[in-house]
C-alpha atoms as a PDB file:
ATOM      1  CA  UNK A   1     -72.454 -13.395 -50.455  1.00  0.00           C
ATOM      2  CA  UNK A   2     -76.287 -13.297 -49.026  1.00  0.00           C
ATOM      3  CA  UNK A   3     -78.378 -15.473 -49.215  1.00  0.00           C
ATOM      4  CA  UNK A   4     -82.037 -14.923 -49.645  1.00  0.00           C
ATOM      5  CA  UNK A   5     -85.020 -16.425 -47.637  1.00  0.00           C
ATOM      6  CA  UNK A   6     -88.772 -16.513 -47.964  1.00  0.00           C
ATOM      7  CA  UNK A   7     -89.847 -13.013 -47.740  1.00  0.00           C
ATOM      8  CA  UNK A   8     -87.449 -11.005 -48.425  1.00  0.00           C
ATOM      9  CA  UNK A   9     -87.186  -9.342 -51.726  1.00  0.00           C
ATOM     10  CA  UNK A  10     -85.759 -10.232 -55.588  1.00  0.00           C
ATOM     11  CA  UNK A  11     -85.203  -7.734 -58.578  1.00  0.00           C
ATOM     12  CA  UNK A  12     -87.934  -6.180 -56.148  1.00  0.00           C
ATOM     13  CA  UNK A  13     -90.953  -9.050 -55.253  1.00  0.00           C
ATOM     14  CA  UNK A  14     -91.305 -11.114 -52.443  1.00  0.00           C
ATOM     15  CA  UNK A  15     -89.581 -14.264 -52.339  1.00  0.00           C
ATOM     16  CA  UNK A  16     -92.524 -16.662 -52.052  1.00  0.00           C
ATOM     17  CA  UNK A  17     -91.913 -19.925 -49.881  1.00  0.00           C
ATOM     18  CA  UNK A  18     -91.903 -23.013 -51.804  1.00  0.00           C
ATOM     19  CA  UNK A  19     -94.942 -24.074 -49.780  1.00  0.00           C
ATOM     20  CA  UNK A  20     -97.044 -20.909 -50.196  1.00  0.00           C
ATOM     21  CA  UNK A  21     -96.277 -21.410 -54.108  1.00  0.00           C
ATOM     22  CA  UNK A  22     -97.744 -25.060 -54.114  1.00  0.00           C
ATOM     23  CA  UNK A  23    -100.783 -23.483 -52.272  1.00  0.00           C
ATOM     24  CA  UNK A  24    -101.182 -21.059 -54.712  1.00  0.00           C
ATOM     25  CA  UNK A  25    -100.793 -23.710 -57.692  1.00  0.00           C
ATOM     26  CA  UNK A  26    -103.232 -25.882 -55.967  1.00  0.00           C
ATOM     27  CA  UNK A  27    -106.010 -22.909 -55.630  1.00  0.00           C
ATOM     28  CA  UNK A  28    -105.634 -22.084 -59.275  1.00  0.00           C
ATOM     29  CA  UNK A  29    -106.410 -26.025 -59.983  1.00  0.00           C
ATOM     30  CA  UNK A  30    -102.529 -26.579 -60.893  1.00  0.00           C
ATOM     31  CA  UNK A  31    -102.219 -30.047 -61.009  1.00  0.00           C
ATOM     32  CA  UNK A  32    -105.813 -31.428 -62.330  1.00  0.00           C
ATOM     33  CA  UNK A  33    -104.599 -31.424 -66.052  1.00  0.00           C
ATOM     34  CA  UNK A  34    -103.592 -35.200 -67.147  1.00  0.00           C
ATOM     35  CA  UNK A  35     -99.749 -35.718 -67.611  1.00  0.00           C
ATOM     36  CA  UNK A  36     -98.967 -36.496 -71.316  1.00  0.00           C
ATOM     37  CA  UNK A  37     -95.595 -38.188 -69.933  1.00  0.00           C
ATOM     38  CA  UNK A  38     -95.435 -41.087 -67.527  1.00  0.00           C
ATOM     39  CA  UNK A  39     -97.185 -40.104 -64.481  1.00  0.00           C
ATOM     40  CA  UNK A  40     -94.236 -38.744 -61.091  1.00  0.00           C
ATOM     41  CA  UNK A  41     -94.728 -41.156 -58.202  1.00  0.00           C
ATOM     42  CA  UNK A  42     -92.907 -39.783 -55.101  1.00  0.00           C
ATOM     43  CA  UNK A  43     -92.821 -43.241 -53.694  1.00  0.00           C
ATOM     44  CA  UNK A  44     -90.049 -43.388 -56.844  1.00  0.00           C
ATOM     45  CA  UNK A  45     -88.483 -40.188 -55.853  1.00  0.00           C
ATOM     46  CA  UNK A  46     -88.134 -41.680 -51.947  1.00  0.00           C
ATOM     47  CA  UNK A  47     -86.940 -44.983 -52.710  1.00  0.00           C
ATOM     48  CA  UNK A  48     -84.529 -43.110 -55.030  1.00  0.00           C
ATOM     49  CA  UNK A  49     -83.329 -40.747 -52.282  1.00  0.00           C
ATOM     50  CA  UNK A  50     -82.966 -43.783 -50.165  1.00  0.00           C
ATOM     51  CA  UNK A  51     -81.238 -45.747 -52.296  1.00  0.00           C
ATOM     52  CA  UNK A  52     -78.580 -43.182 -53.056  1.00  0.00           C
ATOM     53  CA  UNK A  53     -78.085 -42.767 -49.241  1.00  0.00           C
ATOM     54  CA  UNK A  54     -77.853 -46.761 -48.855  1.00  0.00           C
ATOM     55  CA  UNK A  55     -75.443 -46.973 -51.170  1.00  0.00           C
ATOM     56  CA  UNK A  56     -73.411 -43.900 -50.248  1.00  0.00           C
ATOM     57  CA  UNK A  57     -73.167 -42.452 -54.060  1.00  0.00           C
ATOM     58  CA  UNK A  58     -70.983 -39.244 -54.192  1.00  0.00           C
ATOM     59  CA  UNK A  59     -74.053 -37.505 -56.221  1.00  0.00           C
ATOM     60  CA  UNK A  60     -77.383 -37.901 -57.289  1.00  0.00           C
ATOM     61  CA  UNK A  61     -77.561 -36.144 -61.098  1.00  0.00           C
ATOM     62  CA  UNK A  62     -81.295 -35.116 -62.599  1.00  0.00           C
ATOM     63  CA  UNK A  63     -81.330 -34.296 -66.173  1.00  0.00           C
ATOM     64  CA  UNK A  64     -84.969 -32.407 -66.229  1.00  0.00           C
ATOM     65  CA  UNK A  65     -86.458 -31.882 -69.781  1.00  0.00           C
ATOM     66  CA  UNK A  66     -89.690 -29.834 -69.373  1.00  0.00           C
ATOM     67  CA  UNK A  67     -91.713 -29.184 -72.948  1.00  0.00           C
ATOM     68  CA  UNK A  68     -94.529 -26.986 -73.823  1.00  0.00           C
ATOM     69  CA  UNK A  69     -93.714 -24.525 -70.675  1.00  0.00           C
ATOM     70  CA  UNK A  70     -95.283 -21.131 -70.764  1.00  0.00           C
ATOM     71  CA  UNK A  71     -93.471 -18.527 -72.955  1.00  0.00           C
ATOM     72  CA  UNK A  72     -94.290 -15.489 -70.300  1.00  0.00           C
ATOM     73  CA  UNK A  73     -92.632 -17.459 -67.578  1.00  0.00           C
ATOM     74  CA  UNK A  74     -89.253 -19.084 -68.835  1.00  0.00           C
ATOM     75  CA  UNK A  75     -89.028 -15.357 -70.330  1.00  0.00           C
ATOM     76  CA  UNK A  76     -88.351 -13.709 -66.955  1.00  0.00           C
ATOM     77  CA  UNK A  77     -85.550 -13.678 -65.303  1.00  0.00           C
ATOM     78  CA  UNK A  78     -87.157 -12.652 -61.960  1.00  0.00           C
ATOM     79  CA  UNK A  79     -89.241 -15.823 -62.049  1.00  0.00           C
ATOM     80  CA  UNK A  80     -86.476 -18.015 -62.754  1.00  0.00           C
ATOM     81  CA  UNK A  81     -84.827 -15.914 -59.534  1.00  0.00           C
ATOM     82  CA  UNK A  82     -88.181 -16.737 -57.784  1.00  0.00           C
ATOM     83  CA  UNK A  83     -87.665 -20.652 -59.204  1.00  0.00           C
ATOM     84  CA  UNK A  84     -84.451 -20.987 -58.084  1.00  0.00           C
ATOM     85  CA  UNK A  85     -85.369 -20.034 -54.582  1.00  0.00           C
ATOM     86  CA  UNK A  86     -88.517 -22.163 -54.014  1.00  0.00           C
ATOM     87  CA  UNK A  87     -86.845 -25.120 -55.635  1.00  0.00           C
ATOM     88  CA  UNK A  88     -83.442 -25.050 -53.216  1.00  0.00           C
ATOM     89  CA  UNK A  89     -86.452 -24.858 -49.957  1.00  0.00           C
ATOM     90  CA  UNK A  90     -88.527 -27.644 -51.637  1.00  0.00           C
ATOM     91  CA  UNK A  91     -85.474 -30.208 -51.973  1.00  0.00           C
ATOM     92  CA  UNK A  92     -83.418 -28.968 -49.124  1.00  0.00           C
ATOM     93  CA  UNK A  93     -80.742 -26.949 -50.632  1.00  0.00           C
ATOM     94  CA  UNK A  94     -78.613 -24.823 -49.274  1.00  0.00           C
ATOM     95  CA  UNK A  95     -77.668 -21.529 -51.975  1.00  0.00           C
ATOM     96  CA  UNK A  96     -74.389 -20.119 -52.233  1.00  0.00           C
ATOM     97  CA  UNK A  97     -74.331 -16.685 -53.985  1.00  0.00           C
ATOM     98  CA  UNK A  98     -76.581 -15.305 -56.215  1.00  0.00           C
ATOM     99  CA  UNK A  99     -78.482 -16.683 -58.871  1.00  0.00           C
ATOM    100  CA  UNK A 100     -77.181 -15.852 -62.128  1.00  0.00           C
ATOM    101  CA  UNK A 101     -79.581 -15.659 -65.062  1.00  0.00           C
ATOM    102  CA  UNK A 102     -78.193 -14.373 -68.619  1.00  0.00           C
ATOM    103  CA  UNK A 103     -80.139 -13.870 -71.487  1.00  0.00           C
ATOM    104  CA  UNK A 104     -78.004 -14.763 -74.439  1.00  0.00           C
ATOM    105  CA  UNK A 105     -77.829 -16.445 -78.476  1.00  0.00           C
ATOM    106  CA  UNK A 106     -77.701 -14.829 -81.700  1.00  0.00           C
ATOM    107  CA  UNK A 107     -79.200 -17.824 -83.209  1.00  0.00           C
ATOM    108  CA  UNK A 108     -83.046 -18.098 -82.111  1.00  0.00           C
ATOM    109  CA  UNK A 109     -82.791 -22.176 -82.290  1.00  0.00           C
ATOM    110  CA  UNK A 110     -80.424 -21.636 -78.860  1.00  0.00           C
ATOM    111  CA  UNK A 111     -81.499 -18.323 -77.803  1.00  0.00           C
ATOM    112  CA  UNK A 112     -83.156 -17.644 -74.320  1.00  0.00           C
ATOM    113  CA  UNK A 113     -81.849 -17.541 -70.581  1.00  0.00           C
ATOM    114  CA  UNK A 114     -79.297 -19.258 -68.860  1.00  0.00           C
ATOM    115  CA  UNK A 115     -79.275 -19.752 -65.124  1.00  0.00           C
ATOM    116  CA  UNK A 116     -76.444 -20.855 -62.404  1.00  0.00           C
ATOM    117  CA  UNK A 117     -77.124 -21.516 -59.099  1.00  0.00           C
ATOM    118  CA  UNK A 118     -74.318 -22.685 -56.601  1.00  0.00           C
ATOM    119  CA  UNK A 119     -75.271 -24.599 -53.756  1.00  0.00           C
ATOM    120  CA  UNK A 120     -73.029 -25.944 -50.946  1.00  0.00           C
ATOM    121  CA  UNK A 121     -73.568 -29.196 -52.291  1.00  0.00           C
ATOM    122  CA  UNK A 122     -73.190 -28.626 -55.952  1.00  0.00           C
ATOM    123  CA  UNK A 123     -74.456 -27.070 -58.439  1.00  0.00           C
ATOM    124  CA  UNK A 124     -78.087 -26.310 -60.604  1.00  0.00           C
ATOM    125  CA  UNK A 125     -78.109 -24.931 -63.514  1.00  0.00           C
ATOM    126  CA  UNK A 126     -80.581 -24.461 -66.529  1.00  0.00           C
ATOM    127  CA  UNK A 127     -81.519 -23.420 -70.319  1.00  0.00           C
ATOM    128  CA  UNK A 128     -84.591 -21.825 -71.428  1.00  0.00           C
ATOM    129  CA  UNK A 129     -85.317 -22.182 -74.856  1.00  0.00           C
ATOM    130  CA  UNK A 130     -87.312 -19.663 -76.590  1.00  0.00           C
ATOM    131  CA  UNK A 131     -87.817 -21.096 -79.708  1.00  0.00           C
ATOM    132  CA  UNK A 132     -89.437 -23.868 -78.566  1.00  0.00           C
ATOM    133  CA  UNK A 133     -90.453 -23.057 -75.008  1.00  0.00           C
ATOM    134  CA  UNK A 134     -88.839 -25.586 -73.265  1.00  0.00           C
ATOM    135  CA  UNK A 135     -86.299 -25.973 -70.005  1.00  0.00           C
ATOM    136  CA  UNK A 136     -83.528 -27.803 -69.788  1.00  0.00           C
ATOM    137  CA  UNK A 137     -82.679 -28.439 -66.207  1.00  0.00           C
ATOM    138  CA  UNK A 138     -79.721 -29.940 -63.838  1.00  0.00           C
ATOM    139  CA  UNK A 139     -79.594 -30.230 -60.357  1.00  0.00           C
ATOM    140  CA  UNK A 140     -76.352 -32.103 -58.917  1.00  0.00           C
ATOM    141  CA  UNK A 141     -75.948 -32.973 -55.524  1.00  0.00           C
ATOM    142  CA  UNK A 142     -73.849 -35.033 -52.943  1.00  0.00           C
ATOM    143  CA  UNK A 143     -76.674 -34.280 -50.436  1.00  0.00           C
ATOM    144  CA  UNK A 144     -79.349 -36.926 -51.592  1.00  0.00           C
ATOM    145  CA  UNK A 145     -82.442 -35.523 -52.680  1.00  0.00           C
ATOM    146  CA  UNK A 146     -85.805 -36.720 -54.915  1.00  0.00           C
ATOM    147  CA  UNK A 147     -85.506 -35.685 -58.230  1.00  0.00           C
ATOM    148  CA  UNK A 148     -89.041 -36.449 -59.226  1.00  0.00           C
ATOM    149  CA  UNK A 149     -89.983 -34.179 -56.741  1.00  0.00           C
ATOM    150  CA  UNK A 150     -87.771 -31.411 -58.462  1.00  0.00           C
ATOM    151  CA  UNK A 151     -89.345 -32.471 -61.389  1.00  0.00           C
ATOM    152  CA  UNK A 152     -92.674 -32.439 -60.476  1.00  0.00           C
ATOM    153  CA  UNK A 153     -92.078 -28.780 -59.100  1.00  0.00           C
ATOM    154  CA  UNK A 154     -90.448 -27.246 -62.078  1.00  0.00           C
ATOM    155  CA  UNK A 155     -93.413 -28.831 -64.388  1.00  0.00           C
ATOM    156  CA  UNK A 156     -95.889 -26.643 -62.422  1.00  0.00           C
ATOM    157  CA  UNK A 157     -93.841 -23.637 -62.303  1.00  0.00           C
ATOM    158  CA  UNK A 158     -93.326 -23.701 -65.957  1.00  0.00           C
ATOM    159  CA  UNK A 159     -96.454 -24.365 -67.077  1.00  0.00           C
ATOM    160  CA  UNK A 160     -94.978 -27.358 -69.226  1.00  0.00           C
ATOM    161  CA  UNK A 161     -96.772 -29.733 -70.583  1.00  0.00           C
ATOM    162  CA  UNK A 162     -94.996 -32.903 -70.446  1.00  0.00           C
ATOM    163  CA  UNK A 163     -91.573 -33.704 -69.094  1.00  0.00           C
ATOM    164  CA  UNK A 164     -88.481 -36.631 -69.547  1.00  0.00           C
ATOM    165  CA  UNK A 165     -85.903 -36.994 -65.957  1.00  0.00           C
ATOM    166  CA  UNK A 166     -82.902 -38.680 -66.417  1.00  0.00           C
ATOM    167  CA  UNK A 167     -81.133 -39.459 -63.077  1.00  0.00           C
ATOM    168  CA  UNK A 168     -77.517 -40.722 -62.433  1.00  0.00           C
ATOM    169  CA  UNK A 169     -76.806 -42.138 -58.896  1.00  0.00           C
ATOM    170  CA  UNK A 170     -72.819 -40.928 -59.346  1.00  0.00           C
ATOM    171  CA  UNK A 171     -70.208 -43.044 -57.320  1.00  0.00           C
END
């Protein structure tokens, strides 16, 4: 299975590194609208990270709720591709296969895409729900990592508006 890095090429664009994308968010004033959830401290995400490595946890869980995400984006499965990618280089993931993304549901209450993403250390996957333009994200790791940071990334990408993170430190 290959793996793909910054630069080379998905469903035919460039895969963009997860720092040129925050560049790119910053330039278009990403970032200056006020939160309507509780506001994503990375000291939190840190300490977190620490913590889980302190305590030698077999996992760190993140249960990522994003609402009010653009409808253009979690409709295209090259950008969730393009997610994927960034978000394994931002929190230090290593990918194992391909990204699978699957557009599926007869009923429009569940319908939209699904994504999988193996990594050596586990596993992120997602919903995108068209009906009410939201994601519904996990990433699961053994390799510690900041989930708020994840969060904070996937908020941006998506356009949402708000978001709730649930994390589980699992033993």
């Amino acid at each position: 299975m290959k793996t793909t890095y910054a630069g080379e090429k998905i469903a035919g664009e460039k895969v963009e590194s997860a720092v040129a994308a925050a560049q790119r968010w910053r330039s278009r004033g990403a970032g200056k609208r006020k939160p309507s959830g509780p506001m994503i401290r990375p000291d939190r995400g840190r300490a977190l990270k620490a913590e889980a490595a302190r305590k030698g946890v077999w996992g760190v869980a993140a249960s990522i709720d994003i609402y009010d995400c653009d409808p253009a984006t979690i409709r295209d499965a090259a950008a969730i591709r393009r997610f994927v990618v960034q978000l394994c280089e931002l929190i230090g993931m290593k990918r194992f296969g391909r990204t699978r993304v699957v557009h599926f549901g007869e009923d429009e209450r569940v319908a939209g895409y699904s994504m999988i993403q193996l990594i050596e250390t586990s596993l992120i996957s997602g919903h995108f729900a068209n009906q009410t333009n939201a994601v519904y994200l996990d990433v699961f790791s053994c390799k510690p990592y900041d989930p708020f940071l994840a969060e904070k990334f996937a908020l941006k990408f998506f356009g949402g508006g708000h978001s709730i993170t649930r994390v589980n430190l699992r033993k």
